[in-house]
C-alpha atoms as a PDB file:
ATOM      1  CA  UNK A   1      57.125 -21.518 170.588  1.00  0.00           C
ATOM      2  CA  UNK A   2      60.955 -21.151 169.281  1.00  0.00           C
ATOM      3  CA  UNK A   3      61.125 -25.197 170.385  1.00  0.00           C
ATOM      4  CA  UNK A   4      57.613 -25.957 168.147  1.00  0.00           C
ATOM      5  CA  UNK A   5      58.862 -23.816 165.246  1.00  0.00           C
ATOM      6  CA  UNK A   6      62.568 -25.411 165.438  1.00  0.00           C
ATOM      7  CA  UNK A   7      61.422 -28.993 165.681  1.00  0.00           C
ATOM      8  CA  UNK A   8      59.190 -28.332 162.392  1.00  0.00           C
ATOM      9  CA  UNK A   9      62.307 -27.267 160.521  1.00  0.00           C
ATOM     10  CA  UNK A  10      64.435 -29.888 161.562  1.00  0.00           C
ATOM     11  CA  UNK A  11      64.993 -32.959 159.580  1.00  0.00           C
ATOM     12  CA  UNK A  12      62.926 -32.290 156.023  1.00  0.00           C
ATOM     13  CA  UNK A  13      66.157 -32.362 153.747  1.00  0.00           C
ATOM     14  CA  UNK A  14      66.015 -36.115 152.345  1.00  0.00           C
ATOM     15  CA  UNK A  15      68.650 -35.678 150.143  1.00  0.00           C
ATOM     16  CA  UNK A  16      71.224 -34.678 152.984  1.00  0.00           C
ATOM     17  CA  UNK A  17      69.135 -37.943 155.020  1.00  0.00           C
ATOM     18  CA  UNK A  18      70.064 -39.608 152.066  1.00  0.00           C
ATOM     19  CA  UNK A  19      73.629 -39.139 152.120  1.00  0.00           C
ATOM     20  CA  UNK A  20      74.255 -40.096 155.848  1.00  0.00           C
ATOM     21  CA  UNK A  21      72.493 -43.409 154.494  1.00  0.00           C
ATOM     22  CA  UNK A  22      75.206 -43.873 151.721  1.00  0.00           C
ATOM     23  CA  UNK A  23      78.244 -42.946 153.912  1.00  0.00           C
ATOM     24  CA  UNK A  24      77.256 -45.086 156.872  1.00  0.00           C
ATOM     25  CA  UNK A  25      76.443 -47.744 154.864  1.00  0.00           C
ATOM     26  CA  UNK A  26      79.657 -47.109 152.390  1.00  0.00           C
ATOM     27  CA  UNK A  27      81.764 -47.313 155.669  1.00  0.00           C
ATOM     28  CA  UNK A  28      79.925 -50.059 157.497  1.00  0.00           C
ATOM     29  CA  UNK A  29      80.726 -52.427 154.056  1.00  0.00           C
ATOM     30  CA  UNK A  30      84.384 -51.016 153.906  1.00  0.00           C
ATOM     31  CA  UNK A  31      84.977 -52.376 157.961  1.00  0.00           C
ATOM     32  CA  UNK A  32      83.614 -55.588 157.325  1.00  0.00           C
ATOM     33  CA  UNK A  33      87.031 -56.656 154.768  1.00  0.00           C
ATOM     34  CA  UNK A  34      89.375 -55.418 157.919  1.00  0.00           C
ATOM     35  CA  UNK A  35      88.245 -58.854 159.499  1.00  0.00           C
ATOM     36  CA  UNK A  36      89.971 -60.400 157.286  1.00  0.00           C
ATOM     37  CA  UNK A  37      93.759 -60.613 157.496  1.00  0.00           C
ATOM     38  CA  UNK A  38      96.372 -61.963 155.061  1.00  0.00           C
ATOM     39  CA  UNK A  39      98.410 -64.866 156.931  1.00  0.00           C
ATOM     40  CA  UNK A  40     101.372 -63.966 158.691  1.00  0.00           C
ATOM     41  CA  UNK A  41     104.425 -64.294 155.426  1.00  0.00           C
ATOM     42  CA  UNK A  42     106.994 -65.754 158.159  1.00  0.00           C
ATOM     43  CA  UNK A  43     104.601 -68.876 159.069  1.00  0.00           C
ATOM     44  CA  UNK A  44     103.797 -69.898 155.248  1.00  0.00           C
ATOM     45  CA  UNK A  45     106.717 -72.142 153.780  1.00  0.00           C
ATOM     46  CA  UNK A  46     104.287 -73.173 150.257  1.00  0.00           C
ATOM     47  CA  UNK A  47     101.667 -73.264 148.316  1.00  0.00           C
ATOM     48  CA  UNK A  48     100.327 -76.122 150.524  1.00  0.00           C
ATOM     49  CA  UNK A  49     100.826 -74.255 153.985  1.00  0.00           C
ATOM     50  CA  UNK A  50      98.811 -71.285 152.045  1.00  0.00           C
ATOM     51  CA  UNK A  51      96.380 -72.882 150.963  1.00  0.00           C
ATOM     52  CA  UNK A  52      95.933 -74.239 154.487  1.00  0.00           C
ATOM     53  CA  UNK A  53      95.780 -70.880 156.002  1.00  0.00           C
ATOM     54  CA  UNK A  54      92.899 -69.527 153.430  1.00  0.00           C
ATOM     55  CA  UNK A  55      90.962 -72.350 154.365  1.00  0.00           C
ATOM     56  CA  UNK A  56      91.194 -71.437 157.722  1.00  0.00           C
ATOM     57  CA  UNK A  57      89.684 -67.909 157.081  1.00  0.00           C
ATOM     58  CA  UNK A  58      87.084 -69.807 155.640  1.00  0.00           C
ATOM     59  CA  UNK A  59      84.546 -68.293 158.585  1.00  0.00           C
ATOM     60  CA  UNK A  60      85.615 -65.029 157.974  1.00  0.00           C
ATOM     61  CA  UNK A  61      84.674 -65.407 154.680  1.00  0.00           C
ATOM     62  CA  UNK A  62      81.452 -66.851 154.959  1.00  0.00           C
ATOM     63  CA  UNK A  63      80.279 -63.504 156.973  1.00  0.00           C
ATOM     64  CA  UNK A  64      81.900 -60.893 155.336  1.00  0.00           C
ATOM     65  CA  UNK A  65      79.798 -62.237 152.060  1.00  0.00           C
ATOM     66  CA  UNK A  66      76.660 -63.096 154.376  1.00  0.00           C
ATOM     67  CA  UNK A  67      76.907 -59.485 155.800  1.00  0.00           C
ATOM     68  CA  UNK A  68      78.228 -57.564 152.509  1.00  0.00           C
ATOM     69  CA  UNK A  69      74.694 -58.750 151.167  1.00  0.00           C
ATOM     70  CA  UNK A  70      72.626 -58.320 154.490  1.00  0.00           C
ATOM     71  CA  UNK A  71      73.674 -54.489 154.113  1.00  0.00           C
ATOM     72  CA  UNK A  72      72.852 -54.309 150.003  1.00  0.00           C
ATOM     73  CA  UNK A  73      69.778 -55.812 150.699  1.00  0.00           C
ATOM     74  CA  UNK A  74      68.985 -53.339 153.948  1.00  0.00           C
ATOM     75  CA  UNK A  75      70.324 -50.208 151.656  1.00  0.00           C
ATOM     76  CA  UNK A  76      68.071 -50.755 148.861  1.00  0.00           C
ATOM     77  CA  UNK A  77      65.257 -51.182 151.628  1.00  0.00           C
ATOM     78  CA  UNK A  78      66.013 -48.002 153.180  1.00  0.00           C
ATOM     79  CA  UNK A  79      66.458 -46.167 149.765  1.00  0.00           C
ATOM     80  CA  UNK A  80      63.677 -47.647 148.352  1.00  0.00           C
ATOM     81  CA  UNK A  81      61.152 -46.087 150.946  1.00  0.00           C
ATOM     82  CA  UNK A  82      63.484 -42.835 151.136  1.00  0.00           C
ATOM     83  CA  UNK A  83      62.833 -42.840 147.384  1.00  0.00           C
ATOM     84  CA  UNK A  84      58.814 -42.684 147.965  1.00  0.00           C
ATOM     85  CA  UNK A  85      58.492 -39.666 150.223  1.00  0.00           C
ATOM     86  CA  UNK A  86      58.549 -36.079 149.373  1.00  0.00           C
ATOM     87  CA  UNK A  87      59.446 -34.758 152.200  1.00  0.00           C
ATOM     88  CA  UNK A  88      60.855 -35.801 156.025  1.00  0.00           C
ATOM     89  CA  UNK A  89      60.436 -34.571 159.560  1.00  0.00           C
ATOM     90  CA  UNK A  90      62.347 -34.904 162.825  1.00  0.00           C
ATOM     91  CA  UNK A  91      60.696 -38.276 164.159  1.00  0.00           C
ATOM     92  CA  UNK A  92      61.071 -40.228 160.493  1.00  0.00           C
ATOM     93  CA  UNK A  93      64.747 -38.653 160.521  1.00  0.00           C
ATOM     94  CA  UNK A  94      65.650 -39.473 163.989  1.00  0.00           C
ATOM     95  CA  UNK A  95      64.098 -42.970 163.185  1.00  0.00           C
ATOM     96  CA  UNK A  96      66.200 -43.800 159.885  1.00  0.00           C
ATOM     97  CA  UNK A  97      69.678 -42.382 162.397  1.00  0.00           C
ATOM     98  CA  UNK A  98      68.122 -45.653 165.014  1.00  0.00           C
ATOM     99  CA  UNK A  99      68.344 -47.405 161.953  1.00  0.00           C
ATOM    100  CA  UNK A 100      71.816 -46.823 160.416  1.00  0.00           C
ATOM    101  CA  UNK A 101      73.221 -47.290 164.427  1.00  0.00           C
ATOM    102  CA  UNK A 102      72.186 -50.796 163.430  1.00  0.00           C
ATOM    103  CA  UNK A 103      73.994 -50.897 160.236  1.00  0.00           C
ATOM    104  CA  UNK A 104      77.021 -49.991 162.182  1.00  0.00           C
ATOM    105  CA  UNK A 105      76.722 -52.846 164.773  1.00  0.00           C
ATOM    106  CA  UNK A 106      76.884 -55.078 161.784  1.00  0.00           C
ATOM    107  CA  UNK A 107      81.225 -55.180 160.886  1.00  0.00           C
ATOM    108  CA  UNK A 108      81.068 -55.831 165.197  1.00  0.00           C
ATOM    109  CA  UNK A 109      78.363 -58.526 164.969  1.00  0.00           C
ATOM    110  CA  UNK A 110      79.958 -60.310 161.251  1.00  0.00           C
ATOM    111  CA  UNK A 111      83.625 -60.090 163.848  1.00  0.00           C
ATOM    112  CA  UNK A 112      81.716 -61.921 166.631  1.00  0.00           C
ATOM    113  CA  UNK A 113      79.854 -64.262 164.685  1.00  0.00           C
ATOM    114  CA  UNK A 114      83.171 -65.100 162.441  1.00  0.00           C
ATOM    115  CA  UNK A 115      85.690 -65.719 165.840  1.00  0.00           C
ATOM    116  CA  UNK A 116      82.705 -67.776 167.421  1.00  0.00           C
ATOM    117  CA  UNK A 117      81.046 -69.444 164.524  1.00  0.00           C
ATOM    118  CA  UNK A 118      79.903 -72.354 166.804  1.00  0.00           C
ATOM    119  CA  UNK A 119      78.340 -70.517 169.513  1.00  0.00           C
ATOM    120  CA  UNK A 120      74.744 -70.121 169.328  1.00  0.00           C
ATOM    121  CA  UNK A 121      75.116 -66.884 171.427  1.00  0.00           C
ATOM    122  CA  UNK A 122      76.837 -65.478 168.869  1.00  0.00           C
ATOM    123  CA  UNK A 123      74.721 -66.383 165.520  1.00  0.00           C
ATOM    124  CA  UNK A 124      71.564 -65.061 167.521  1.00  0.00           C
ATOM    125  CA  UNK A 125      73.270 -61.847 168.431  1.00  0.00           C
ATOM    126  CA  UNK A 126      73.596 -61.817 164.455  1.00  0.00           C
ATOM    127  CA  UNK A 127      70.155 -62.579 163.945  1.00  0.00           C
ATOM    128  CA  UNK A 128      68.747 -59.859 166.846  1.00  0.00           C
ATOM    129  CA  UNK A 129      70.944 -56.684 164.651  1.00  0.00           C
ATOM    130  CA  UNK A 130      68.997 -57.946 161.751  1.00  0.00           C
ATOM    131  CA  UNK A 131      65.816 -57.937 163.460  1.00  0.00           C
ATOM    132  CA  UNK A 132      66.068 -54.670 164.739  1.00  0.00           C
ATOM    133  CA  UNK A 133      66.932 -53.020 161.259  1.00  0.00           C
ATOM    134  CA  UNK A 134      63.686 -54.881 160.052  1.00  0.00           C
ATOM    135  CA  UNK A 135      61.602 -53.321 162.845  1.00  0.00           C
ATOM    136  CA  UNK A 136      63.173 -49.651 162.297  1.00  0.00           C
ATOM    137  CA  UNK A 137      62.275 -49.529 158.771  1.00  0.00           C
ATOM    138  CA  UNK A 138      58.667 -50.670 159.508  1.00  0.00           C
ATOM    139  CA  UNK A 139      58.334 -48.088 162.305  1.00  0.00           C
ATOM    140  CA  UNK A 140      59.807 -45.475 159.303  1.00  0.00           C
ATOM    141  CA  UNK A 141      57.467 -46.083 157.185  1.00  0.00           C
ATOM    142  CA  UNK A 142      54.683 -46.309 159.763  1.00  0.00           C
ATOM    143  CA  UNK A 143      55.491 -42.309 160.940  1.00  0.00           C
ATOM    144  CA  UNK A 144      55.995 -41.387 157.244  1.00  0.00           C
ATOM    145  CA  UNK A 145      52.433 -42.154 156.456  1.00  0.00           C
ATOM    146  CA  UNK A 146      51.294 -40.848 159.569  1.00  0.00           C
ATOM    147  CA  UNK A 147      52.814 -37.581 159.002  1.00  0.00           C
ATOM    148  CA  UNK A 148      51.167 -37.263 154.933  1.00  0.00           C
ATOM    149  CA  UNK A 149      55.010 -36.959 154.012  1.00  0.00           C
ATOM    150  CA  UNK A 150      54.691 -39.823 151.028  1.00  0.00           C
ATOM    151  CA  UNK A 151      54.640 -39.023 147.397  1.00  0.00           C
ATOM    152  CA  UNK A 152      51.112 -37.875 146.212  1.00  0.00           C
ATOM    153  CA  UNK A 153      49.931 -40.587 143.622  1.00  0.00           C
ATOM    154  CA  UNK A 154      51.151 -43.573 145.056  1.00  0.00           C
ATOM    155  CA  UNK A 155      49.485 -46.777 143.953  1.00  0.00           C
ATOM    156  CA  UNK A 156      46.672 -48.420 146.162  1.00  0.00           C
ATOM    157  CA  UNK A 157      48.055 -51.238 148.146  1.00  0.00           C
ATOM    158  CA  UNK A 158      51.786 -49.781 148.501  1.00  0.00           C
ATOM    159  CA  UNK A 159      51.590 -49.843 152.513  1.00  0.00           C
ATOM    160  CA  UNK A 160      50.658 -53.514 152.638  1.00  0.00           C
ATOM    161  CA  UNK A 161      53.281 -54.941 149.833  1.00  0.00           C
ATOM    162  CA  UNK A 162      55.851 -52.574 152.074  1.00  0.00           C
ATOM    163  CA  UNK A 163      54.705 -54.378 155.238  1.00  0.00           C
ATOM    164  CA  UNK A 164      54.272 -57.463 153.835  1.00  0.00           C
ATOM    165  CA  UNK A 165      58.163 -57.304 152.356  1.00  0.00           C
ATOM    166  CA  UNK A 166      59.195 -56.661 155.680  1.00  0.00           C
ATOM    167  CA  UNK A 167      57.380 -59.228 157.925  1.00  0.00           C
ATOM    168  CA  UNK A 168      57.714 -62.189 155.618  1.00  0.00           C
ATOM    169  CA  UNK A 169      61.559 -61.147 155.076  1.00  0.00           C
ATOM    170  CA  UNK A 170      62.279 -61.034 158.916  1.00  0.00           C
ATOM    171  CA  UNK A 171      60.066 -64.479 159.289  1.00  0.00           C
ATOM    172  CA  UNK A 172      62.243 -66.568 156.984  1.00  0.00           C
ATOM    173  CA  UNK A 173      65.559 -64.839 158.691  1.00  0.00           C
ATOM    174  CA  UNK A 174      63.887 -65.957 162.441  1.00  0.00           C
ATOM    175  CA  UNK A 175      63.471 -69.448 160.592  1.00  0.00           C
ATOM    176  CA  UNK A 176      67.078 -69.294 159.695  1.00  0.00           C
ATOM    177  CA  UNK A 177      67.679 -68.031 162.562  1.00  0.00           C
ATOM    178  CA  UNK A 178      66.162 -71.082 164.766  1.00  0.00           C
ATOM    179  CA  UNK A 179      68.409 -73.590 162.607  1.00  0.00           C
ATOM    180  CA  UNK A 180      71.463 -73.281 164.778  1.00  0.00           C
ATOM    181  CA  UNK A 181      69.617 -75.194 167.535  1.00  0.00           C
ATOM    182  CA  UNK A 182      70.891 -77.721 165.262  1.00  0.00           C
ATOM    183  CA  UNK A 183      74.025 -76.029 163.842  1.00  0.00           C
ATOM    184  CA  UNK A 184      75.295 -72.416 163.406  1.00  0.00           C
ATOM    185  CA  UNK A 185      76.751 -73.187 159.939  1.00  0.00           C
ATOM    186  CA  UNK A 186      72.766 -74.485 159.105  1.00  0.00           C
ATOM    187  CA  UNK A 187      71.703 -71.136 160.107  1.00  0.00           C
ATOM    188  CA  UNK A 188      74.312 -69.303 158.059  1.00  0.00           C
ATOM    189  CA  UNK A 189      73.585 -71.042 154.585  1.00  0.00           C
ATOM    190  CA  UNK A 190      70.110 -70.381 155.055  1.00  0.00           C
ATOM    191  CA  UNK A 191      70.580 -66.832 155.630  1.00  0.00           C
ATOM    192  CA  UNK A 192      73.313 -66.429 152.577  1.00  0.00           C
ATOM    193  CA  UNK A 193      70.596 -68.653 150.627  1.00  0.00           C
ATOM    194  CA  UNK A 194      67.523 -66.326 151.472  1.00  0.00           C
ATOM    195  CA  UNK A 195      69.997 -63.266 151.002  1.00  0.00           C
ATOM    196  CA  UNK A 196      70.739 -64.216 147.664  1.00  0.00           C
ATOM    197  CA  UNK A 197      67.215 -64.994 146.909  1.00  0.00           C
ATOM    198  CA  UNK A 198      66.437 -61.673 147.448  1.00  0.00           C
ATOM    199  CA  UNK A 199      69.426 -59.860 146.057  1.00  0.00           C
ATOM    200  CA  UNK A 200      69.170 -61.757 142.591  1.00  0.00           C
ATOM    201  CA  UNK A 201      65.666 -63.433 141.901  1.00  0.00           C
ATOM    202  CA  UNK A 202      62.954 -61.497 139.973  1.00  0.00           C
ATOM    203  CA  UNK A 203      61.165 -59.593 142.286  1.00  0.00           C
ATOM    204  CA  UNK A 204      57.426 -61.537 142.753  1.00  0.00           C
ATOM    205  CA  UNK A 205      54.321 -58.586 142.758  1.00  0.00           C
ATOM    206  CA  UNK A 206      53.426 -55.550 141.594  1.00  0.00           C
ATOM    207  CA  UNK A 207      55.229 -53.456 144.513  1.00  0.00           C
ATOM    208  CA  UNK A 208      57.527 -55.508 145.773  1.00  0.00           C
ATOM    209  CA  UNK A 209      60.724 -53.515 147.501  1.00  0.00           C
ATOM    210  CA  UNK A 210      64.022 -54.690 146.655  1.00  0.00           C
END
């Protein structure tokens, strides 16, 4: 009985839910800039030679801005369906923890992807931590509603644009995904293109998550 009563305590706090979200997520966007180091002072001789060593971070680049936006984009996911329940439990906690593990494999999967930019291995690795964030927020929101621990008054059709959001978004990143059977840096501009689709289009239906 002391087990049943404890498990229906734990987890119902969103707000302090909600602040693990921000300072994983604040930490896993700090970690993805240490990737990128300033060239070694005793090896540049001028502006020439410098300007040859930033192009040569030019990989490292590329994913710290492809993954700075994968995690906005996956933050205002997760705070957008934190934002429409009134109340958590233990599973839908321990569920949204799964899910911010993933955020923290991203700064090690952007540092993979950027010193192996031409192995496939490495791009699908990238592509597999995305998926899996994708999945855990579905499976969130599939025990929230289970549970009755949504808002009351939510508007008719909310599960399927939240669903839909999520499948179509992880099909076009798959798509993107598949490109580097032809070339990794294919794959990448698709993603950063389909990121910033999301991150600065207007948002298309009635209940559409950012």
């Amino acid at each position: 009985m002391e087990r049943l009563n404890y498990n229906r305590m734990a987890g119902k706090n969103l707000h302090r839910l909600e602040a693990l979200a921000d300072g994983v997520f604040a930490v896993a966007m700090t970690l993805l800039v240490l990737d990128l180091k300033v060239p070694a002072a005793e090896a540049i001789h001028s502006d020439a030679g410098l300007a040859a060593a930033l192009l040569a971070l030019t990989p490292k680049l590329v994913t710290y801005l492809m993954s700075f936006l994968t995690l906005g984009i996956f933050w205002l996911g997760q705070q957008a369906q934190l934002n429409l329940l009134e109340r958590s439990n233990r599973d839908v906690v321990w569920t949204h923890i799964a899910f911010l593990a993933s955020v923290c494999l991203i700064p090690f999967a952007t540092a993979l992807l950027s010193e192996f930019v031409e192995y496939r291995l490495a791009l699908v690795f990238y592509w597999v931590v995305i998926l899996l964030q994708g999945l855990l927020l579905a499976l969130s929101w599939k025990l929230s509603r289970k549970a009755g621990l949504a808002k009351d008054g939510l508007p008719d059709g909310i599960d399927r644009a939240i669903y839909r959001r999520i499948l179509v978004a992880q099909a076009l990143y798959a798509a993107a995904a598949a490109l580097c059977v032809f070339s990794n840096w294919a794959s990448i501009a698709a993603i950063v293109l389909l990121q910033l689709n999301y991150a600065l289009a207007p948002r298309i239906g009635r209940f559409a998550l950012p």
